[in-house]
C-alpha atoms as a PDB file:
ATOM      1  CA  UNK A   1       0.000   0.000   0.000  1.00  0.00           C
ATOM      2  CA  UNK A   2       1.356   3.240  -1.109  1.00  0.00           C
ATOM      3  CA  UNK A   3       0.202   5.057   1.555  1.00  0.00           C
ATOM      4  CA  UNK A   4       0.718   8.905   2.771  1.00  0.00           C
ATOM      5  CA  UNK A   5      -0.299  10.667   6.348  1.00  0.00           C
ATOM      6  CA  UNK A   6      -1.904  14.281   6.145  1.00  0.00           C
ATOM      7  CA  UNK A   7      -0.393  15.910   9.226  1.00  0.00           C
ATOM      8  CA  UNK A   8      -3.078  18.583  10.509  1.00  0.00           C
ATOM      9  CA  UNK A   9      -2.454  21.374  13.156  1.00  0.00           C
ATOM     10  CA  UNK A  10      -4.980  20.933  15.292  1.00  0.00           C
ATOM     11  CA  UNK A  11      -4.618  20.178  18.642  1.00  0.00           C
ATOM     12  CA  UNK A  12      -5.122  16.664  19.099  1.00  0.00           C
ATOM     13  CA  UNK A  13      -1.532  16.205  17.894  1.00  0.00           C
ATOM     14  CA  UNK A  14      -0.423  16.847  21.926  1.00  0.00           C
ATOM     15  CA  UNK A  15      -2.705  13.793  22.765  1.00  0.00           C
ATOM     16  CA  UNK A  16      -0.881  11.919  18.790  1.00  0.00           C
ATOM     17  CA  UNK A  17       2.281   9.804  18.890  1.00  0.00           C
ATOM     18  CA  UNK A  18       3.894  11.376  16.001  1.00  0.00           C
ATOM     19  CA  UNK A  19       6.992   9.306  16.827  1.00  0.00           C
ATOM     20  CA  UNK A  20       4.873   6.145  14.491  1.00  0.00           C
ATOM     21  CA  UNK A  21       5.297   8.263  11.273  1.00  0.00           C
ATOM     22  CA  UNK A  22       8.781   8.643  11.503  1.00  0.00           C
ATOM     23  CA  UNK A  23      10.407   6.868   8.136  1.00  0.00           C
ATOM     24  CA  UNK A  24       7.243   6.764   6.436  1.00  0.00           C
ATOM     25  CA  UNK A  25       5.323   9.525   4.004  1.00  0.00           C
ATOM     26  CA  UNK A  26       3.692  12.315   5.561  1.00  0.00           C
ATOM     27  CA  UNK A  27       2.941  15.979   4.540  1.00  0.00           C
ATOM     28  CA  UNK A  28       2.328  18.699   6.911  1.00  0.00           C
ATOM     29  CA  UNK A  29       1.217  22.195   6.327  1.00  0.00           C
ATOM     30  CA  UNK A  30       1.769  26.187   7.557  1.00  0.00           C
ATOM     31  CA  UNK A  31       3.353  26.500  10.847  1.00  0.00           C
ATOM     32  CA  UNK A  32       4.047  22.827  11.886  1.00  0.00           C
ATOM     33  CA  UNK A  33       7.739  23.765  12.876  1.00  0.00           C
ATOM     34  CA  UNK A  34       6.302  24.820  15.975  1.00  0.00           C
ATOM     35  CA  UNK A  35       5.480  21.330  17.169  1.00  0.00           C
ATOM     36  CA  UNK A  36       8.887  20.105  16.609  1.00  0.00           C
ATOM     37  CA  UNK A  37      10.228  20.208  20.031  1.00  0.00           C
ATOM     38  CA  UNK A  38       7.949  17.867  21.108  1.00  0.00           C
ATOM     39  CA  UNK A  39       8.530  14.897  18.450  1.00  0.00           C
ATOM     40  CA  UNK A  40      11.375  13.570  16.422  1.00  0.00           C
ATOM     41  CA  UNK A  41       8.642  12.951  13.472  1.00  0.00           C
ATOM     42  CA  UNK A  42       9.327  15.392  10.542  1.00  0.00           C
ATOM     43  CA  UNK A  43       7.514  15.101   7.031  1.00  0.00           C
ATOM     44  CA  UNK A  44       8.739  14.274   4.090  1.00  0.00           C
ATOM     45  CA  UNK A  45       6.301  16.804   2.105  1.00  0.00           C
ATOM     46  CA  UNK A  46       5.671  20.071   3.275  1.00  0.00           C
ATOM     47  CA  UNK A  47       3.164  21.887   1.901  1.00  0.00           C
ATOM     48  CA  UNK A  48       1.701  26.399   1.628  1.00  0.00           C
ATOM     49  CA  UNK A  49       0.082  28.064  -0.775  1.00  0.00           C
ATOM     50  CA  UNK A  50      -1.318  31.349   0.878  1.00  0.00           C
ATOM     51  CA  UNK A  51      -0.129  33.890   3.432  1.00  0.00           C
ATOM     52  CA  UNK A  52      -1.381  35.354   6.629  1.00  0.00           C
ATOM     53  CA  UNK A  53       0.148  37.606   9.187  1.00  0.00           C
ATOM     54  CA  UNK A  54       0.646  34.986  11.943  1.00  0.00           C
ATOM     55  CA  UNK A  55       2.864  37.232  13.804  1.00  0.00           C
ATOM     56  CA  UNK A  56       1.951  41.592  13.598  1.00  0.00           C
ATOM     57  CA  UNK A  57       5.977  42.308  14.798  1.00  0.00           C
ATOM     58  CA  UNK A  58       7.345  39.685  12.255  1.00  0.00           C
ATOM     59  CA  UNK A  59       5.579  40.252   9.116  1.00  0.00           C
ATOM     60  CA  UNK A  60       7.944  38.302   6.842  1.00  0.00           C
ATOM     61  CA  UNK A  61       8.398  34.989   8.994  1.00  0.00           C
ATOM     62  CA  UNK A  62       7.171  32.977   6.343  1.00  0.00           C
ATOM     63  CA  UNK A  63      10.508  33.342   5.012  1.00  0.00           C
ATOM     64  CA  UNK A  64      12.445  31.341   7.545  1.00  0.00           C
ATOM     65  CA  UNK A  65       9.127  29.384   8.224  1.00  0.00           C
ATOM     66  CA  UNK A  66       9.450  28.018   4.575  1.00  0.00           C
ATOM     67  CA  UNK A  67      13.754  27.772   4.178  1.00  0.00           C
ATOM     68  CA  UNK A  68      13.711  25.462   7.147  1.00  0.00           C
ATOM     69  CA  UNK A  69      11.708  22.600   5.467  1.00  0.00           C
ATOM     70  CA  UNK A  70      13.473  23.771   2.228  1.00  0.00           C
ATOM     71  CA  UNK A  71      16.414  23.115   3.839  1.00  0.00           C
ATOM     72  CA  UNK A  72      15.619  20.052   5.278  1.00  0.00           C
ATOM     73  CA  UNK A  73      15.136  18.290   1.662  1.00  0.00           C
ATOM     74  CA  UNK A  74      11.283  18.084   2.183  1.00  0.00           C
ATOM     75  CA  UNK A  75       9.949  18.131  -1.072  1.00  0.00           C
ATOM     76  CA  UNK A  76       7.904  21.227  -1.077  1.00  0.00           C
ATOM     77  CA  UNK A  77       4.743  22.594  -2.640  1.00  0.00           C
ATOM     78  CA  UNK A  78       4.392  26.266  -2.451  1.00  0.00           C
ATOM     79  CA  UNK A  79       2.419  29.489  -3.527  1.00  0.00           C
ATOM     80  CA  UNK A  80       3.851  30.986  -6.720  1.00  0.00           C
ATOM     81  CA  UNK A  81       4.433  34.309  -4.791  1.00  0.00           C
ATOM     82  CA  UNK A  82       7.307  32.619  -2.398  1.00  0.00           C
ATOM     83  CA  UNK A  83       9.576  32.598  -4.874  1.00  0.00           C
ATOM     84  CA  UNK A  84       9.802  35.498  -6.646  1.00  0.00           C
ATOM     85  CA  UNK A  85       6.992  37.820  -4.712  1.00  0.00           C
ATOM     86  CA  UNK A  86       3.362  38.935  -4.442  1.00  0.00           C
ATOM     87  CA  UNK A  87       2.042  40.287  -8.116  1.00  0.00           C
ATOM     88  CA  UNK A  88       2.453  44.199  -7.292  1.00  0.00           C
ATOM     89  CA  UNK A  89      -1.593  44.439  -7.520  1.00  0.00           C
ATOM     90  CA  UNK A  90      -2.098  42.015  -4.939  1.00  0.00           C
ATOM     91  CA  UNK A  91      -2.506  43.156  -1.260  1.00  0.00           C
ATOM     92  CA  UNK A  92       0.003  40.872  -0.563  1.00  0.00           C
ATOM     93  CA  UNK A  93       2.304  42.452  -2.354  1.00  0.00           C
ATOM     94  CA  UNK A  94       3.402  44.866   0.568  1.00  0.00           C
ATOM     95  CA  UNK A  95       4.489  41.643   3.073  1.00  0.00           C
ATOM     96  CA  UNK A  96       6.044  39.341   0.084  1.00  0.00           C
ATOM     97  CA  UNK A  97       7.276  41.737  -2.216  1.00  0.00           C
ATOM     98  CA  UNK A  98      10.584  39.281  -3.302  1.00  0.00           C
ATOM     99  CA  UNK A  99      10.915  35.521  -2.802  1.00  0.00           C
ATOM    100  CA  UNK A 100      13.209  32.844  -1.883  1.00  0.00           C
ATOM    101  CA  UNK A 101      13.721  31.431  -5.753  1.00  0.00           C
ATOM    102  CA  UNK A 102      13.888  28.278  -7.135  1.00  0.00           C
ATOM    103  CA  UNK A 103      15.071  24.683  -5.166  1.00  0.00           C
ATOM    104  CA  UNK A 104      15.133  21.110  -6.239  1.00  0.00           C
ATOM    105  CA  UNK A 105      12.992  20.084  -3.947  1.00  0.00           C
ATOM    106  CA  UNK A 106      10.516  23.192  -4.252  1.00  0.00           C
ATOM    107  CA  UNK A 107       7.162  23.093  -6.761  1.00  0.00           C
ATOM    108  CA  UNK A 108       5.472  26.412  -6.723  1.00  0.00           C
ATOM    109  CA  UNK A 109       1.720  26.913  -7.617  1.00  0.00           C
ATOM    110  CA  UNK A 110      -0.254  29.903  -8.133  1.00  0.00           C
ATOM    111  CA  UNK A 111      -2.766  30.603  -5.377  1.00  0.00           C
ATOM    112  CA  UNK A 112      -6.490  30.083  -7.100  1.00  0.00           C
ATOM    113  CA  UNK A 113      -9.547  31.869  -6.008  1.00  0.00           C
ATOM    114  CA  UNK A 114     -12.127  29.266  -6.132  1.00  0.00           C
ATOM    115  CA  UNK A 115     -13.113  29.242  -2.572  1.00  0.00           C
ATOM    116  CA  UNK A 116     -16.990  28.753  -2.701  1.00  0.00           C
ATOM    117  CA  UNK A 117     -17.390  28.219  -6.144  1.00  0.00           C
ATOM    118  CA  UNK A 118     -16.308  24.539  -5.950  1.00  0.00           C
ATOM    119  CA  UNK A 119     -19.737  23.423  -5.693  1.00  0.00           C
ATOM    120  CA  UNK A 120     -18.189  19.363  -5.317  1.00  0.00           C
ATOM    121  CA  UNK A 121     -16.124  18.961  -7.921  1.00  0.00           C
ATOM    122  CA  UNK A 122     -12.753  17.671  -7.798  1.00  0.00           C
ATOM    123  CA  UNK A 123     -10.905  20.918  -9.138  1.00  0.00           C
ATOM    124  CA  UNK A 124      -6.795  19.873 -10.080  1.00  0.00           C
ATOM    125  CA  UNK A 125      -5.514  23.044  -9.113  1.00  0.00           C
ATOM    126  CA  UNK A 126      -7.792  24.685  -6.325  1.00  0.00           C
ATOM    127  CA  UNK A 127      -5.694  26.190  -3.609  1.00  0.00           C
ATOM    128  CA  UNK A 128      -8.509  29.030  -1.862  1.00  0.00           C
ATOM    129  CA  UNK A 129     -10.676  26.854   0.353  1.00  0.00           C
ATOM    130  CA  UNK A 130      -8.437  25.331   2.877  1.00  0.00           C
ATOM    131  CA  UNK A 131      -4.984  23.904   2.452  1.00  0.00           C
ATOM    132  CA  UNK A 132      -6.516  19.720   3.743  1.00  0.00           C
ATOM    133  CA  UNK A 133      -8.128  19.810   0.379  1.00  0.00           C
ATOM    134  CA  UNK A 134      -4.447  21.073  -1.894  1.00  0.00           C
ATOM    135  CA  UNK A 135      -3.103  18.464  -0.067  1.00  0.00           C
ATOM    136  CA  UNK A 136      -5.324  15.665  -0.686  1.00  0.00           C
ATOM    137  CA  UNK A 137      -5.180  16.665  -4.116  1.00  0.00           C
ATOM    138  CA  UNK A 138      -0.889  16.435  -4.170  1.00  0.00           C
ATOM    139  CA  UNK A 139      -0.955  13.368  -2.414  1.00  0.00           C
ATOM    140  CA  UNK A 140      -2.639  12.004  -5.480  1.00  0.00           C
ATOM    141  CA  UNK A 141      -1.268  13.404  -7.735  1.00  0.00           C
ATOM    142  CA  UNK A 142       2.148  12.323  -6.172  1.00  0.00           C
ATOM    143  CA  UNK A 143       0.688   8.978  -6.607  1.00  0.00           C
ATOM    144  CA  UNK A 144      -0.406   7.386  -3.160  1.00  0.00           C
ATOM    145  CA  UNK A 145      -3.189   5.114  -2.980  1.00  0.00           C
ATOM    146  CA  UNK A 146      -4.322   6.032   0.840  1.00  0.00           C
ATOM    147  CA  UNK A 147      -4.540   8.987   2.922  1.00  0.00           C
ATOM    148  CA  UNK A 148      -4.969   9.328   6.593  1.00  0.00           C
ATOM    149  CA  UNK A 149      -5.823  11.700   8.655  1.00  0.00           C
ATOM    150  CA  UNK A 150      -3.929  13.367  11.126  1.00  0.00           C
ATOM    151  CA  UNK A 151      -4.246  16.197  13.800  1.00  0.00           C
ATOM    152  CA  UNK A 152      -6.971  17.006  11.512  1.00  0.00           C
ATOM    153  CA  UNK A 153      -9.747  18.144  14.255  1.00  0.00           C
ATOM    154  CA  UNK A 154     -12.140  19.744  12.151  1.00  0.00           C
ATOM    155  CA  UNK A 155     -13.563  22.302  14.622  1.00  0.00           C
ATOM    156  CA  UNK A 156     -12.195  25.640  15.305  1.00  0.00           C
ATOM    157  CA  UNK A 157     -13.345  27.715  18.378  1.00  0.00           C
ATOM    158  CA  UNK A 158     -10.454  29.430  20.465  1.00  0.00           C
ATOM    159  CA  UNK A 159      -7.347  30.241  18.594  1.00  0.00           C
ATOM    160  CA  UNK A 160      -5.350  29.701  21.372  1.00  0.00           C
ATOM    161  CA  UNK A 161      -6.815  26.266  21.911  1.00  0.00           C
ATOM    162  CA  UNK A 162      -7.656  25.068  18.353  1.00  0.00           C
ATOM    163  CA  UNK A 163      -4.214  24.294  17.472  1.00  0.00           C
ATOM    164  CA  UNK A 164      -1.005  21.850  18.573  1.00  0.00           C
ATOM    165  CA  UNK A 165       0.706  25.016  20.530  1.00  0.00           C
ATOM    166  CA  UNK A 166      -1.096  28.043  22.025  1.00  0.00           C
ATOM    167  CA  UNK A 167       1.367  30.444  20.229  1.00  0.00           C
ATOM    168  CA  UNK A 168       0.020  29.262  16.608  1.00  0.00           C
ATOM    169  CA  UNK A 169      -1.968  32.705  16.328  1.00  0.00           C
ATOM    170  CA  UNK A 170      -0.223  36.167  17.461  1.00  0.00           C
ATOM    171  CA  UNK A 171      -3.776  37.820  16.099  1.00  0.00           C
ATOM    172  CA  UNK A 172      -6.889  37.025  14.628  1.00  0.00           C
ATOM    173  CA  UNK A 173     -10.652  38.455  13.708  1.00  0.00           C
ATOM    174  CA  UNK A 174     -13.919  38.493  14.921  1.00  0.00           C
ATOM    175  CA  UNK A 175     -15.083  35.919  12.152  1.00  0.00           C
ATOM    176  CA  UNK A 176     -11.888  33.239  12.884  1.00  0.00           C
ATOM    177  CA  UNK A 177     -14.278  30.674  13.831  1.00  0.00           C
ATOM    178  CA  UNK A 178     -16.701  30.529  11.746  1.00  0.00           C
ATOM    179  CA  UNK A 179     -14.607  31.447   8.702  1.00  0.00           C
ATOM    180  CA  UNK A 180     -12.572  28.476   9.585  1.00  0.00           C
ATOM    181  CA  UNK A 181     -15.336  25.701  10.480  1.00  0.00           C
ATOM    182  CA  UNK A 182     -17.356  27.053   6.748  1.00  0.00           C
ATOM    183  CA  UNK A 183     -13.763  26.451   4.843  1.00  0.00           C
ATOM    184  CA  UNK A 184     -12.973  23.217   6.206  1.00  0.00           C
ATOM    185  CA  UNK A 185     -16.142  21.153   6.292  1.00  0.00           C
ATOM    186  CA  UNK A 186     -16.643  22.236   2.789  1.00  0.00           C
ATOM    187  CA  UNK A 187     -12.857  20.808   2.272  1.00  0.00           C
ATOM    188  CA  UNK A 188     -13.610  17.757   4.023  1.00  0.00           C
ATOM    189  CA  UNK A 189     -16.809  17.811   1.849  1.00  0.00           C
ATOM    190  CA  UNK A 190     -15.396  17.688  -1.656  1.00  0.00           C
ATOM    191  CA  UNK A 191     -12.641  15.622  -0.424  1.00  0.00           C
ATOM    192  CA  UNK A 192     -15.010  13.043   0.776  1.00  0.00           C
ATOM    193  CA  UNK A 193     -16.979  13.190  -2.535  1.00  0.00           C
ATOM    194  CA  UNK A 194     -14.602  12.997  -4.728  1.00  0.00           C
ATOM    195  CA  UNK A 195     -10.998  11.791  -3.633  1.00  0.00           C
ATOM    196  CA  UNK A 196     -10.760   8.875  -5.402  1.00  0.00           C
ATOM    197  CA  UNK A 197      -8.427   6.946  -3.444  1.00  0.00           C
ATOM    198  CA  UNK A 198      -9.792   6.097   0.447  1.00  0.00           C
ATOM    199  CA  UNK A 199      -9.122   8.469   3.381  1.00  0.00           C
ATOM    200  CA  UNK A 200      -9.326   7.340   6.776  1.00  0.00           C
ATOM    201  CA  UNK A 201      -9.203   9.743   9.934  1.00  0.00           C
ATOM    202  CA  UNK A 202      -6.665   8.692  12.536  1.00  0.00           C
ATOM    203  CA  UNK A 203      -7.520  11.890  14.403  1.00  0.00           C
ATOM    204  CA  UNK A 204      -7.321  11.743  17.781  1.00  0.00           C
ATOM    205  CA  UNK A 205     -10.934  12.822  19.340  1.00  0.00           C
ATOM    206  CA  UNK A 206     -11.624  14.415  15.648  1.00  0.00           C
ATOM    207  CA  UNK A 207     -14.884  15.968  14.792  1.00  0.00           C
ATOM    208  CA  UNK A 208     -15.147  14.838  11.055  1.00  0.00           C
ATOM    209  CA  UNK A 209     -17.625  12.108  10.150  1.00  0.00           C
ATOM    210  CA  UNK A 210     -17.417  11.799   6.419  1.00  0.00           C
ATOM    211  CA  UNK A 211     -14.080   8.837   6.889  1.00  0.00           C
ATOM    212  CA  UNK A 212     -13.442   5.551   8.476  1.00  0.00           C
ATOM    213  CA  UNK A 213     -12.299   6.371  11.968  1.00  0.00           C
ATOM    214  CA  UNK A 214      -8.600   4.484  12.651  1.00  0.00           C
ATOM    215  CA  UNK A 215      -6.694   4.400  16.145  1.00  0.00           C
ATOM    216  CA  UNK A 216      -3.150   5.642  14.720  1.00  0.00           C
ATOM    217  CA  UNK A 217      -1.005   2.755  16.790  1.00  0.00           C
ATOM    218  CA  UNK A 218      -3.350   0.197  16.142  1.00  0.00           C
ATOM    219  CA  UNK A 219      -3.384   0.990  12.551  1.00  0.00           C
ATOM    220  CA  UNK A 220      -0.024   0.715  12.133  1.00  0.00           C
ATOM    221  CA  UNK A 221       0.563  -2.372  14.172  1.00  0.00           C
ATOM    222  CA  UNK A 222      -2.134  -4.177  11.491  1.00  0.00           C
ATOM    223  CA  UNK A 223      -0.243  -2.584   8.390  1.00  0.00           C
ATOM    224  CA  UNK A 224       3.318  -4.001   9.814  1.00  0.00           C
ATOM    225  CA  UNK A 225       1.885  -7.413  10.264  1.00  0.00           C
ATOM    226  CA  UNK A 226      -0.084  -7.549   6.870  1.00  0.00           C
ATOM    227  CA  UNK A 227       3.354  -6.815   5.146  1.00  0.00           C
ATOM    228  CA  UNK A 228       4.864  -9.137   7.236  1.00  0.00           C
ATOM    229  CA  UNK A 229       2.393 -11.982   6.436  1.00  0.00           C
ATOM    230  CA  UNK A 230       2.980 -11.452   2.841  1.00  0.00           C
ATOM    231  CA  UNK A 231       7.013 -11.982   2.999  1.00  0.00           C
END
């Protein structure tokens, strides 16, 4: 089985044994660097196609935020503007306004503006509703036949307790939670639809029903002991 693990922000990971994935595909997303200290796990695939202020005094910490998994040798998928700046007419524009250039191990993408218009479809490029559903799309298209589901919580209330570490957001607006529940369900959504390879949802205490619930250990344990009953 050619199988790859969606790594997720959400808080669950401090209750997820991230330790299991270690040696085996995995893609993680935005600020997952800040978990580090607490597991030896890193992904293979690393993976951000839009930009927020996550930080008001350090505008332009995407910049080391994306060189360190660069630099790693994750292979990387990344918004267009990272590597040679914002378009000038984009608001953007004024936070990115060079990039980082071109790597190996770096594919860049432009950053679509589908959001609500997806309406179920499977679109091959859509990068504007939430970054689950760009990654479930590169994980096919990198050829795996199974996702799973990790730290993927599906709920968003309190910034400060939505995600792996309490210093995730620096600021955030009025509409943060309900923004952020409308995007992702509709992720989960299309993904559920139309991926057409399974997912399953390892999540720890997750909110999504639309997968086949997994326990992450026990999961594992079954997949080592089917390969081994096949040697």
């Amino acid at each position: 089985m050619n199988r790859i693990f969606l790594v997720g922000n959400g808080a669950s990971l401090k209750n997820t044994n991230l330790d299991l994935l270690v040696g085996l595909p995995s893609m993680a997303v935005n600020k997952i660097h800040l978990y580090y200290p607490f597991t030896h796990w890193r992904p293979t695939h690393y993976f951000k196609v839009d930009y927020s202020i996550f930080d008001p005094e350090h505008p332009d910490d995407w910049r080391s935020e994306i060189l360190q998994h660069v630099d790693n040798g994750e292979q990387c998928l990344l918004w267009d503007a990272f590597r040679a700046g914002a378009d000038p007419r984009d608001g953007n524009y004024e936070w990115i306004p060079d990039g980082v250039g071109n790597f190996a191990n770096v594919r860049y993408i432009p950053r679509c503006k589908h959001h609500y218009q997806l309406k179920g479809e499977w679109h091959p490029v859509c990068t504007g509703l939430n970054s689950i559903l760009t990654m479930a799309i590169w994980a096919v298209e990198l050829g795996f036949d199974e996702i799973v589901l990790v730290g993927c919580d599906g709920k968003y209330t309190n910034p400060k307790e939505d995600h792996c570490v309490e210093c995730y957001y620096h600021a955030w607006d009025i509409d943060y939670a309900k923004r952020n529940n409308d995007m992702v369900h509709k992720a989960h959504k299309v993904i559920s639809e139309n991926c057409p390879v399974p997912v399953l949802d390892a999540t720890v205490g997750g909110s999504l029903q639309m997968y086949p619930k997994v326990d992450l250990e026990r999961f594992l344990l079954n997949a080592e002991e089917e390969v081994a009953s096949h040697q």
